[in-house]
Protein backbone atom coordinates (compact mmCIF):
# COMPACT_ATOMS: atom_id res chain seq x y z
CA UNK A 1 23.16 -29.48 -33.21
CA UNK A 2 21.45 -29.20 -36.75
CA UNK A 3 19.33 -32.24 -37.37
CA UNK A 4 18.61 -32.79 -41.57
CA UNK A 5 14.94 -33.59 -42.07
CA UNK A 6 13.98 -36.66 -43.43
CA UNK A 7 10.83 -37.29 -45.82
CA UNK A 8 9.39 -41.22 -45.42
CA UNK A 9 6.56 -42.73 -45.80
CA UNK A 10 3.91 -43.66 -43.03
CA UNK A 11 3.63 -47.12 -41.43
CA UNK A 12 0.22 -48.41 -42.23
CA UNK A 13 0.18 -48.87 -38.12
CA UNK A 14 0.59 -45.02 -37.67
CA UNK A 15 -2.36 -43.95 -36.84
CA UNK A 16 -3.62 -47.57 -35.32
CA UNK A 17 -4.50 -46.69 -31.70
CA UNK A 18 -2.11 -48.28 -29.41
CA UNK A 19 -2.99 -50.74 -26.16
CA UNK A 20 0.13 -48.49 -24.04
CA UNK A 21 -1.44 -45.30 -25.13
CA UNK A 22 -4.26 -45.49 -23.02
CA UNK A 23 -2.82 -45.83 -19.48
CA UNK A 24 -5.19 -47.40 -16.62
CA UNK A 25 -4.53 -47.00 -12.89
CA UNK A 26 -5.68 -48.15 -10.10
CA UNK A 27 -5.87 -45.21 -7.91
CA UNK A 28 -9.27 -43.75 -8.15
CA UNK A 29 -8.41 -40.42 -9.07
CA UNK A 30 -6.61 -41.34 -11.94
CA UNK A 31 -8.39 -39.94 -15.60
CA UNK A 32 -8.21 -41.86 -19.09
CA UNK A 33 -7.95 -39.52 -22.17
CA UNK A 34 -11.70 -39.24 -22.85
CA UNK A 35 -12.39 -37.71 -18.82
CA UNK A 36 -9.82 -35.39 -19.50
CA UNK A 37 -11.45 -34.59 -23.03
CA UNK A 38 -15.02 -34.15 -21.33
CA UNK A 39 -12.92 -31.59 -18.85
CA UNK A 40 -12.03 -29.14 -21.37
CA UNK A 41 -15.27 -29.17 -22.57
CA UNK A 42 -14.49 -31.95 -25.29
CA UNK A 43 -14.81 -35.58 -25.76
CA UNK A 44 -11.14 -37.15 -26.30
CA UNK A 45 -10.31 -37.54 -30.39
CA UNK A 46 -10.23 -40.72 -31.30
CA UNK A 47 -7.12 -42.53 -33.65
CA UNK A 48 -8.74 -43.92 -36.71
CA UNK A 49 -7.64 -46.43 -38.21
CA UNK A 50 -6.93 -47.49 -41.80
CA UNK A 51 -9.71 -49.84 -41.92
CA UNK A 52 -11.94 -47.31 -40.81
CA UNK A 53 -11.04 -45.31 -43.70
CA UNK A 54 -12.22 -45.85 -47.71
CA UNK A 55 -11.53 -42.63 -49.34
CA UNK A 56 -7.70 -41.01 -49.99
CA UNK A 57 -6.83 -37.78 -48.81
CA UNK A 58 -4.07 -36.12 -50.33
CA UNK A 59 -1.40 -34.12 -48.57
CA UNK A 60 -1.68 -30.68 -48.61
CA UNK A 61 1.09 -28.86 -50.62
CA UNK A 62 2.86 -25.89 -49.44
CA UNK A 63 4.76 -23.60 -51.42
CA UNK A 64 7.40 -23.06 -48.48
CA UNK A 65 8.69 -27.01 -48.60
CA UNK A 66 12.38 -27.54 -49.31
CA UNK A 67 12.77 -31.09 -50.45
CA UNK A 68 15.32 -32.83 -48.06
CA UNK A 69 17.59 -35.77 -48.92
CA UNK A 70 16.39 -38.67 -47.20
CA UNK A 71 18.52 -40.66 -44.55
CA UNK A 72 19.67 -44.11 -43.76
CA UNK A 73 17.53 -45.52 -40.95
CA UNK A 74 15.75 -41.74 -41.18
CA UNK A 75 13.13 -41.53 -38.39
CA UNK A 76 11.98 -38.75 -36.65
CA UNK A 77 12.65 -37.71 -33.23
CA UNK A 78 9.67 -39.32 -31.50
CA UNK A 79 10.44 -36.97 -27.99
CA UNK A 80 9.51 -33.48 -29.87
CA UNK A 81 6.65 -32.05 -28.88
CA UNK A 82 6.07 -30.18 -32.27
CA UNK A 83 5.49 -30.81 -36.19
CA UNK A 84 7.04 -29.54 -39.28
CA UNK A 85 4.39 -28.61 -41.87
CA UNK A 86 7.12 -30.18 -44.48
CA UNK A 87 6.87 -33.66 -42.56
CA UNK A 88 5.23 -35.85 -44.89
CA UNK A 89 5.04 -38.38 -42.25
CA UNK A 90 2.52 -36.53 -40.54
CA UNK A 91 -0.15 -37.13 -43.68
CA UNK A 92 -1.82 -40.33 -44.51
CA UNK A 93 -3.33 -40.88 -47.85
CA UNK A 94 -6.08 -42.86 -46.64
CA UNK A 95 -7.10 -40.66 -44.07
CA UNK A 96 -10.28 -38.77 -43.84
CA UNK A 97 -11.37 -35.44 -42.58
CA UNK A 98 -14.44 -37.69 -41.10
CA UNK A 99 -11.82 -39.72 -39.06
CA UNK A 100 -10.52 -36.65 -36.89
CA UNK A 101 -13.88 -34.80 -36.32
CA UNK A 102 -14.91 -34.94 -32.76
CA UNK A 103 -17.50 -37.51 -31.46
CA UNK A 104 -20.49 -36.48 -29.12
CA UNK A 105 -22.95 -38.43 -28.38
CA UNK A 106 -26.62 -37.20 -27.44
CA UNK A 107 -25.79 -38.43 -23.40
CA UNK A 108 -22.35 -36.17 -23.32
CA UNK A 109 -23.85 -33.17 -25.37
CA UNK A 110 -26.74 -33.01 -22.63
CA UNK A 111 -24.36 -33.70 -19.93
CA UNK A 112 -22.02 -30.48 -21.04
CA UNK A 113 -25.31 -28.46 -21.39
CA UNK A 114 -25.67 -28.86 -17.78
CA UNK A 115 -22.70 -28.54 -16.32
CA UNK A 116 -21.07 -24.95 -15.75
CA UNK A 117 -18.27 -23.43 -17.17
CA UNK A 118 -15.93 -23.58 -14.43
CA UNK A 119 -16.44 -27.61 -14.13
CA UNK A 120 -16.28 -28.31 -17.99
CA UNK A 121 -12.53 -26.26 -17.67
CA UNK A 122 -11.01 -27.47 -14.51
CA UNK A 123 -12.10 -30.51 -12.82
CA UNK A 124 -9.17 -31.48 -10.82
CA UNK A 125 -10.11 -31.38 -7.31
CA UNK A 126 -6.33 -31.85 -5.83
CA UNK A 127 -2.38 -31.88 -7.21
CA UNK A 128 -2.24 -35.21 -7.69
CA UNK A 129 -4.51 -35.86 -10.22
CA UNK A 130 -3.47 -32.85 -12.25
CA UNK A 131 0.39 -33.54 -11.69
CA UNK A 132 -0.50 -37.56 -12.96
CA UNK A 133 -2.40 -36.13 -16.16
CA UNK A 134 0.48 -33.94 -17.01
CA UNK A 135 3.17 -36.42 -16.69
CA UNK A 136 0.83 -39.05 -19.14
CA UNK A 137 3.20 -38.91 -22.79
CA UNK A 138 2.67 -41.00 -25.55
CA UNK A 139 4.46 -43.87 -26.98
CA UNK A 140 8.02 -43.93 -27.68
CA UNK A 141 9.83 -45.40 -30.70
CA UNK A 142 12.70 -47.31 -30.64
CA UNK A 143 15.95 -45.21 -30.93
CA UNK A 144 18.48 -46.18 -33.32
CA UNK A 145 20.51 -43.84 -34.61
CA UNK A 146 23.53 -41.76 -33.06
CA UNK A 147 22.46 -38.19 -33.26
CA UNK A 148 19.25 -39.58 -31.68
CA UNK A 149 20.71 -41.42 -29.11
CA UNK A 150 23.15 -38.16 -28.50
CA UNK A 151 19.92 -35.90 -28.36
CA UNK A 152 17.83 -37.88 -26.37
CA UNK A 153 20.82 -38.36 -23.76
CA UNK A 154 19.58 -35.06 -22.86
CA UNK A 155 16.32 -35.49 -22.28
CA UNK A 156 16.17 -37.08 -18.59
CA UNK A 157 17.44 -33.71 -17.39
CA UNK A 158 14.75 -31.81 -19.48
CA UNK A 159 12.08 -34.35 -18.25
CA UNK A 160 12.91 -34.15 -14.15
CA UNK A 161 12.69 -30.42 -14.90
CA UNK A 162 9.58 -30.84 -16.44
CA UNK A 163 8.50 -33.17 -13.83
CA UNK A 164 9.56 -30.80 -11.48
CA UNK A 165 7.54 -27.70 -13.67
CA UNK A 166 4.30 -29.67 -13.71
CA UNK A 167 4.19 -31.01 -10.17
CA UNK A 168 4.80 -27.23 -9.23
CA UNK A 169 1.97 -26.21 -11.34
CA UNK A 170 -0.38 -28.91 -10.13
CA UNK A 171 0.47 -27.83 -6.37
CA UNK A 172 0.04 -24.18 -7.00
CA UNK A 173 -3.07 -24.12 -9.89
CA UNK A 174 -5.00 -26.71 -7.94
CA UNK A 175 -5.12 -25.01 -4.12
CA UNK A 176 -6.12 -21.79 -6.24
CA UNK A 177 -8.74 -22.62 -8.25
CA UNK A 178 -11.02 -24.65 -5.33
CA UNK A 179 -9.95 -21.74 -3.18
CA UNK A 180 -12.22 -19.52 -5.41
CA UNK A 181 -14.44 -22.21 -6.54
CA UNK A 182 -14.92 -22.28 -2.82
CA UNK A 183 -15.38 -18.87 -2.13
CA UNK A 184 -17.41 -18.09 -5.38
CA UNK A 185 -19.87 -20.84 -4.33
CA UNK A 186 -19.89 -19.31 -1.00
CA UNK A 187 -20.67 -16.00 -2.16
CA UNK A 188 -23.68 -17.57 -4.08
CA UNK A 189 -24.85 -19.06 -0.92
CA UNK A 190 -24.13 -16.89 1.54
CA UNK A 191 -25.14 -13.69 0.65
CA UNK A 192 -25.50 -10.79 3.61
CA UNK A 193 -27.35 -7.47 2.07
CA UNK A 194 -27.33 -5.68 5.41
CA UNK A 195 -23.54 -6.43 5.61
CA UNK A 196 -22.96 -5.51 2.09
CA UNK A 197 -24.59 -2.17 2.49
CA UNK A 198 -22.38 -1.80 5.36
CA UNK A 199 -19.10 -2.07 3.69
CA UNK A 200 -20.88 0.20 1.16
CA UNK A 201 -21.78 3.09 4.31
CA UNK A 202 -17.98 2.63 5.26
CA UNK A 203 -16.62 2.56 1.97
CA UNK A 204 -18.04 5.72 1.68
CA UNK A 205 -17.20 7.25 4.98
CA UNK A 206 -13.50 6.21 4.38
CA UNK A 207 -14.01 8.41 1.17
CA UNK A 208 -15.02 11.15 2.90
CA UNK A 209 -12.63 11.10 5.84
CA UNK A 210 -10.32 11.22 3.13
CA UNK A 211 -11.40 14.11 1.11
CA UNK A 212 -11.14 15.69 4.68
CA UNK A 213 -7.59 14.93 5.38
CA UNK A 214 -6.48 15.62 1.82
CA UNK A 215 -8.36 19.20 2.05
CA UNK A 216 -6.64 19.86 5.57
CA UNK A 217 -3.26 18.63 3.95
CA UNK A 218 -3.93 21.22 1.11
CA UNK A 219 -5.22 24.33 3.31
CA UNK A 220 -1.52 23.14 5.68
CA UNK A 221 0.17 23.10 2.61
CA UNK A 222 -0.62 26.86 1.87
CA UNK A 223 -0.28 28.42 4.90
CA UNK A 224 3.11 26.94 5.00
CA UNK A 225 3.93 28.54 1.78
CA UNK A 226 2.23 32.15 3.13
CA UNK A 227 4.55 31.47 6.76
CA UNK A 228 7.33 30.80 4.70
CA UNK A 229 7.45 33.33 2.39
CA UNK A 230 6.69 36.00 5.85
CA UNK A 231 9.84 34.10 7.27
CA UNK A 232 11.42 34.78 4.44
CA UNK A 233 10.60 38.44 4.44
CA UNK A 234 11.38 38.90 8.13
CA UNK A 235 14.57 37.54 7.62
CA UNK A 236 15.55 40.20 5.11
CA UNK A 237 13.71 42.76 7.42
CA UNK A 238 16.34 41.65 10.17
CA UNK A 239 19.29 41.31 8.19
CA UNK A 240 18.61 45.34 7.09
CA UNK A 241 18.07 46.24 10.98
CA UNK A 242 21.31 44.38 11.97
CA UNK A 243 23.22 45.91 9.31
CA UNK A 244 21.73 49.53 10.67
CA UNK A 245 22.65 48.69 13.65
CA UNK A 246 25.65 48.14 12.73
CA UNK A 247 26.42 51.30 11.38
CA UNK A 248 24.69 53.32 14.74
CA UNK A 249 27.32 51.94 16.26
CA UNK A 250 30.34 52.71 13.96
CA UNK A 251 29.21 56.06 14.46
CA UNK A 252 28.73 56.25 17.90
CA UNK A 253 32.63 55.23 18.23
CA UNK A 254 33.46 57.64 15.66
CA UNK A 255 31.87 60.40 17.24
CA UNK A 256 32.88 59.63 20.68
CA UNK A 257 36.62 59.37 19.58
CA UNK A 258 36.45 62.73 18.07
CA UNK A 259 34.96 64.22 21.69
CA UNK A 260 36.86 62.26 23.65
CA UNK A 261 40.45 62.37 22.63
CA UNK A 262 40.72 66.18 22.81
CA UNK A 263 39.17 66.10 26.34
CA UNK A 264 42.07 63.72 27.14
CA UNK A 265 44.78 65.69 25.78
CA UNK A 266 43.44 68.90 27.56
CA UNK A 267 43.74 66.71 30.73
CA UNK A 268 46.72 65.66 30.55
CA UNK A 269 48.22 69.51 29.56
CA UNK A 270 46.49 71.00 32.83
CA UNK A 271 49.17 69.75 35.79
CA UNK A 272 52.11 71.13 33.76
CA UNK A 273 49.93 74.79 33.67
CA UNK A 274 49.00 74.84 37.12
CA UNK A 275 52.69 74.49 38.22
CA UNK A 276 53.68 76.92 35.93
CA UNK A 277 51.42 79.19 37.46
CA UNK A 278 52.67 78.54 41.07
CA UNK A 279 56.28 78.40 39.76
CA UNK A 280 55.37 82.59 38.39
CA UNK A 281 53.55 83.09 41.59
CA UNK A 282 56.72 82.29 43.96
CA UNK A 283 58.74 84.71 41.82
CA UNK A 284 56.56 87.51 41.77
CA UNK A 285 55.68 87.03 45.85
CA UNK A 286 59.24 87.23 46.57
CA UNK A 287 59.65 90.30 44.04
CA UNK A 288 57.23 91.54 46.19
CA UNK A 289 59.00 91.00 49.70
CA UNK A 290 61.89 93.32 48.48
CA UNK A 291 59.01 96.21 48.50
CA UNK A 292 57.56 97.90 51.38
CA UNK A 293 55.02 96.46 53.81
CA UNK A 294 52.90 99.39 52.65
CA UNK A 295 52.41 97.36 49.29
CA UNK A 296 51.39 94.08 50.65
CA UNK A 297 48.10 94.64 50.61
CA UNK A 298 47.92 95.03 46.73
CA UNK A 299 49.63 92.27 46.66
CA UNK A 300 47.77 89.83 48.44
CA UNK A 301 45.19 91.23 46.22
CA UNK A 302 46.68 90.95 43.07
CA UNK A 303 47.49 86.77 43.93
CA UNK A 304 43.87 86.03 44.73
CA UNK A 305 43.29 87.90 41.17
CA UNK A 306 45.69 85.40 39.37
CA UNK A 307 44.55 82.47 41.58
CA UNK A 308 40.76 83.14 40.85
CA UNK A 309 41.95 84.01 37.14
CA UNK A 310 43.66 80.11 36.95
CA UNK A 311 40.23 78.40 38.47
């Protein structure tokens, strides 16, 4: 939604401080606008009025400035946070430079001297009182128109998340900041040299034990790399053997097949000769028979020549 700026002129009540804008409470943590200007280091500005004011100031121009057609009931939307340079509502001809310059009295500048730094910038001690100072807004003007009215429909969502936002802040920025307030002052006070040197003595010996273990890790580290690259030639070494040995014994078979197989053959060959050999023997004794007795002799002589000839 595109809203078309509007040009007007100020209300001579504009910059007239307001009895709603300064909100009182009756809780006791509760902080007007000037405690929390003395927090952040600053007393709170002050709204001057017209009265207060005898010399005109006049706007200051700016080259970028589109002139913008003005609007029926124009007003601006009073629940933005942020200013358009090309507002001419936002300048007051009777205003003074003098009006807006902080005020500090002799009291408050000694009183800032003294304090520290961490109490002029924070000076919430719990969530509450931060989470009340962020929800403080200023005044609202009456809404009139129906863009407006559309726009601002909106904004009770955006301001229970922002509600939500701030109270989350307030819980979570508050606990922190006295938690090292706390321990910062405690530091201050409490101060143990002996134990400080201490953490010093083990800080170093931690260093040290370190060094050790990383030098240990390093030395590990390379005779790992030496065994493994001695693994890696043993393996190889292996492989070669197993591959001769291998071979020995492809050989060995080959070699023993070769002596073997004859033998075998010459085996099997030698029943069939022998009873050849007796089969010649039992013709020639009975050959023999048919000759005289005078011959037997020689004969008997002549088988125990083939006999011992066949062993």
């Amino acid at each position: 939604m595109v809203m078309a700026r509007t040009t007007r002129k100020s209300s001579p009540n504009r910059y007239r401080p307001r009895a709603s804008s300064v909100k009182t409470s009756s809780k006791p943590w509760s902080r007007t606008p000037d405690h929390r200007g003395r927090n952040f280091g600053h007393s709170a500005r002050p709204r001057p009025s017209h009265a207060s004011s005898s010399r005109a100031r006049a706007a200051p121009s700016n080259p970028y400035a589109t002139p913008s057609p003005s609007r029926r009931n124009a007003r601006r939307f009073t629940d933005h946070r942020y200013f358009d340079v090309d507002d001419d509502t936002l300048y007051d001809d009777r205003l003074d430079a003098k009006d807006f310059a902080p005020e500090h009295s002799d009291d408050e500048q000694k009183r800032g001297s003294d304090e520290g730094d961490e109490d002029s910038c924070f000076l919430w001690e719990d969530e509450s009182t931060l989470f009340s100072d962020l929800l403080e807004t200023g005044p609202e003007d009456s809404k009139d128109h129906k863009l407006d009215d559309l726009v601002n429909s909106l904004q009770p969502s955006f301001n229970q998340r922002g509600r939500e936002l701030k109270k989350e802040i307030a819980e979570t920025l508050v606990p922190t900041v006295n938690r090292v307030k706390g321990l910062y002052k405690k530091i201050d006070e409490d101060v143990d040299v002996s134990f400080g040197k201490g953490i010093l003595i083990f800080d170093k010996a931690c260093k040290d034990l370190e060094g050790l273990a990383i030098k240990d890790q390093d030395e590990i580290k390379q005779a790992w790399a030496v065994a493994k690259r001695n693994i890696g030639d043993l393996f190889v070494q292996l492989n070669e053997a197993c591959a001769a040995r291998d071979q020995l014994w492809v050989d060995f078979e080959k070699a023993f097949d070769e002596t073997v197989e004859p033998t075998l053959e010459l085996l099997k060959d030698t029943p069939a000769k022998i009873e050849r050999t007796i089969a010649n023997l039992e013709k020639h004794a009975k050959s023999l028979e048919k000759d005289d007795t005078s011959s037997v002799s020689a004969v008997e002589k002549k088988i125990k020549g083939l006999l011992g000839k066949a062993a």
